[in-house]
Protein backbone atom coordinates (compact mmCIF):
# COMPACT_ATOMS: atom_id res chain seq x y z
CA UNK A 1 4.57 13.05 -1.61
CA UNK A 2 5.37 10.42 0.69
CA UNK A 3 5.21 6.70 -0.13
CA UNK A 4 4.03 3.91 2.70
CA UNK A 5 4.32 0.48 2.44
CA UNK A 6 2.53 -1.69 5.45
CA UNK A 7 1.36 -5.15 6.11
CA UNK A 8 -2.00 -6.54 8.70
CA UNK A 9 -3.27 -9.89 8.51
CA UNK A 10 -6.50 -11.33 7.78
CA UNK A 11 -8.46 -13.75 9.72
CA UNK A 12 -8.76 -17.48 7.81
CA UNK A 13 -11.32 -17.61 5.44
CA UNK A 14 -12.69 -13.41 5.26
CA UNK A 15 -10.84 -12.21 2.33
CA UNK A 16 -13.93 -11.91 0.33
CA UNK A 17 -15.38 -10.53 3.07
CA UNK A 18 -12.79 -7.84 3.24
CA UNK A 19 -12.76 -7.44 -0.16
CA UNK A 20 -16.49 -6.49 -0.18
CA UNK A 21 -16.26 -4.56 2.23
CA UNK A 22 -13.44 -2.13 1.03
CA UNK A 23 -15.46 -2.12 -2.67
CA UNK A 24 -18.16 -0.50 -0.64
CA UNK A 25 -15.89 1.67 1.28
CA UNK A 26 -17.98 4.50 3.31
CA UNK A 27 -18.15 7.82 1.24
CA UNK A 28 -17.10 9.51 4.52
CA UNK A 29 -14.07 7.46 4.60
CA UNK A 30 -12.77 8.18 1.60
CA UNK A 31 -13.14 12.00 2.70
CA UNK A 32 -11.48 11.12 5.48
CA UNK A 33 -8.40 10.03 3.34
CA UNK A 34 -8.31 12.65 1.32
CA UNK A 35 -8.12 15.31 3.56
CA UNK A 36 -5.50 13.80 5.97
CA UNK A 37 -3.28 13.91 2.70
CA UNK A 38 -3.75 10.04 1.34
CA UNK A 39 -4.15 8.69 -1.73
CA UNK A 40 -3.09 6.13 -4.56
CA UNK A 41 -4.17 3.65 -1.80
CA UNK A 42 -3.89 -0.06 -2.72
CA UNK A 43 -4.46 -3.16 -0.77
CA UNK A 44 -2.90 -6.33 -2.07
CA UNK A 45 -3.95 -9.95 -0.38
CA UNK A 46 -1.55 -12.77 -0.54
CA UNK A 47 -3.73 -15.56 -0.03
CA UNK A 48 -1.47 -18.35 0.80
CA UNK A 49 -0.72 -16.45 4.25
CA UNK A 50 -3.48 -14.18 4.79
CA UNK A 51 -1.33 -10.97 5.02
CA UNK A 52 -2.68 -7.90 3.34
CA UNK A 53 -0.09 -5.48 1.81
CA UNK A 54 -0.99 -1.83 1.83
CA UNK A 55 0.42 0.92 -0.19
CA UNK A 56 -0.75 4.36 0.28
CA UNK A 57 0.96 8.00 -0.65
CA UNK A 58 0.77 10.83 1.75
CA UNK A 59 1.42 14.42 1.87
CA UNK A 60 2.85 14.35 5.33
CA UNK A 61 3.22 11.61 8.26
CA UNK A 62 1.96 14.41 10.61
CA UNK A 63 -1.13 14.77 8.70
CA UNK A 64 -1.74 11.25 7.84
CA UNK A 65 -1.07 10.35 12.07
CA UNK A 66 -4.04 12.60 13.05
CA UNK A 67 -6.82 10.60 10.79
CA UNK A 68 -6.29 7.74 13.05
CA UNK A 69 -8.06 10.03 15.69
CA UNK A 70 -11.37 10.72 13.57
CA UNK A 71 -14.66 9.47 14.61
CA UNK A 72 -15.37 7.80 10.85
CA UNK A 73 -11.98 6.07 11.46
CA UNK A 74 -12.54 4.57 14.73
CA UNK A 75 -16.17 3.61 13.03
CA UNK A 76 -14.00 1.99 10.35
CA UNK A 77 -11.87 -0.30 12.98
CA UNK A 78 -15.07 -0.93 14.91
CA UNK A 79 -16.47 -2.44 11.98
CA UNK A 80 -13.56 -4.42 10.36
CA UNK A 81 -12.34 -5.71 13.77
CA UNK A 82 -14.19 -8.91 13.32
CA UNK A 83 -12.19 -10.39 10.27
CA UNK A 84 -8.59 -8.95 11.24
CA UNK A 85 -5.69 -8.79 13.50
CA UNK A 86 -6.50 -5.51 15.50
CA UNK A 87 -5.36 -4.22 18.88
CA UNK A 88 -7.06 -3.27 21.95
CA UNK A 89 -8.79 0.10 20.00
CA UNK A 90 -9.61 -1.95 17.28
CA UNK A 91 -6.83 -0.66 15.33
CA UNK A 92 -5.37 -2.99 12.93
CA UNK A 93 -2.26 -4.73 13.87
CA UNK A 94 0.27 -3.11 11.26
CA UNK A 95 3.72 -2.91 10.75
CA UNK A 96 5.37 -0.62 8.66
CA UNK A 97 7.55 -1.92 5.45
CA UNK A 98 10.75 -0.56 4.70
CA UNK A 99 11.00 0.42 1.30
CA UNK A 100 13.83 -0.90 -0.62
CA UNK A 101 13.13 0.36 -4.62
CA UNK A 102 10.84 2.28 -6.58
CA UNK A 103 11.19 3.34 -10.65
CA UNK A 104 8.51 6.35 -11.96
């Protein structure tokens, strides 16, 4: 198992938005996750900047790389792209974290 750290950023002012709408995550999507290998995913906010720290644990990167390519993701972007950083696709605007220390 693999362990990913990554950080996006929130718009001013839509964290409960976000929020919401990850507590009502699409039953599809969390397929999705699962079979591209994810899980133990966790989203943490810090509010005084707006940047949203994700940790997820994969089975492999080149299973986790292809869910960016299903339909329920792109979905996913479409509909969070209005209260985030995203790129052209809609993807979020990521950047990986380098992990420095972890204790089972």
């Amino acid at each position: 198992m693999l362990r990913k750290g990554f950080k996006m950023h929130l718009y001013p002012g839509m964290a409960q938005e976000y929020e919401m709408r990850h507590n009502m995550l699409w039953p599809e999507m969390k397929e999705m996750i699962h079979e591209h290998g994810g899980k133990n995913y966790s989203i943490f906010l810090d509010e005084e900047t707006n940047v949203l720290y994700g940790y997820l644990e994969i089975e492999s990167e080149e299973k986790w790389s292809k869910s960016a390519d299903t339909s329920i993701n792109r979905k996913w972007w479409d509909y969070m792209a209005d209260i985030m950083e995203t790129n052209e696709d809609n993807s979020p605007v990521s950047t990986d974290l380098m992990p420095v220390f972890h204790l089972d």
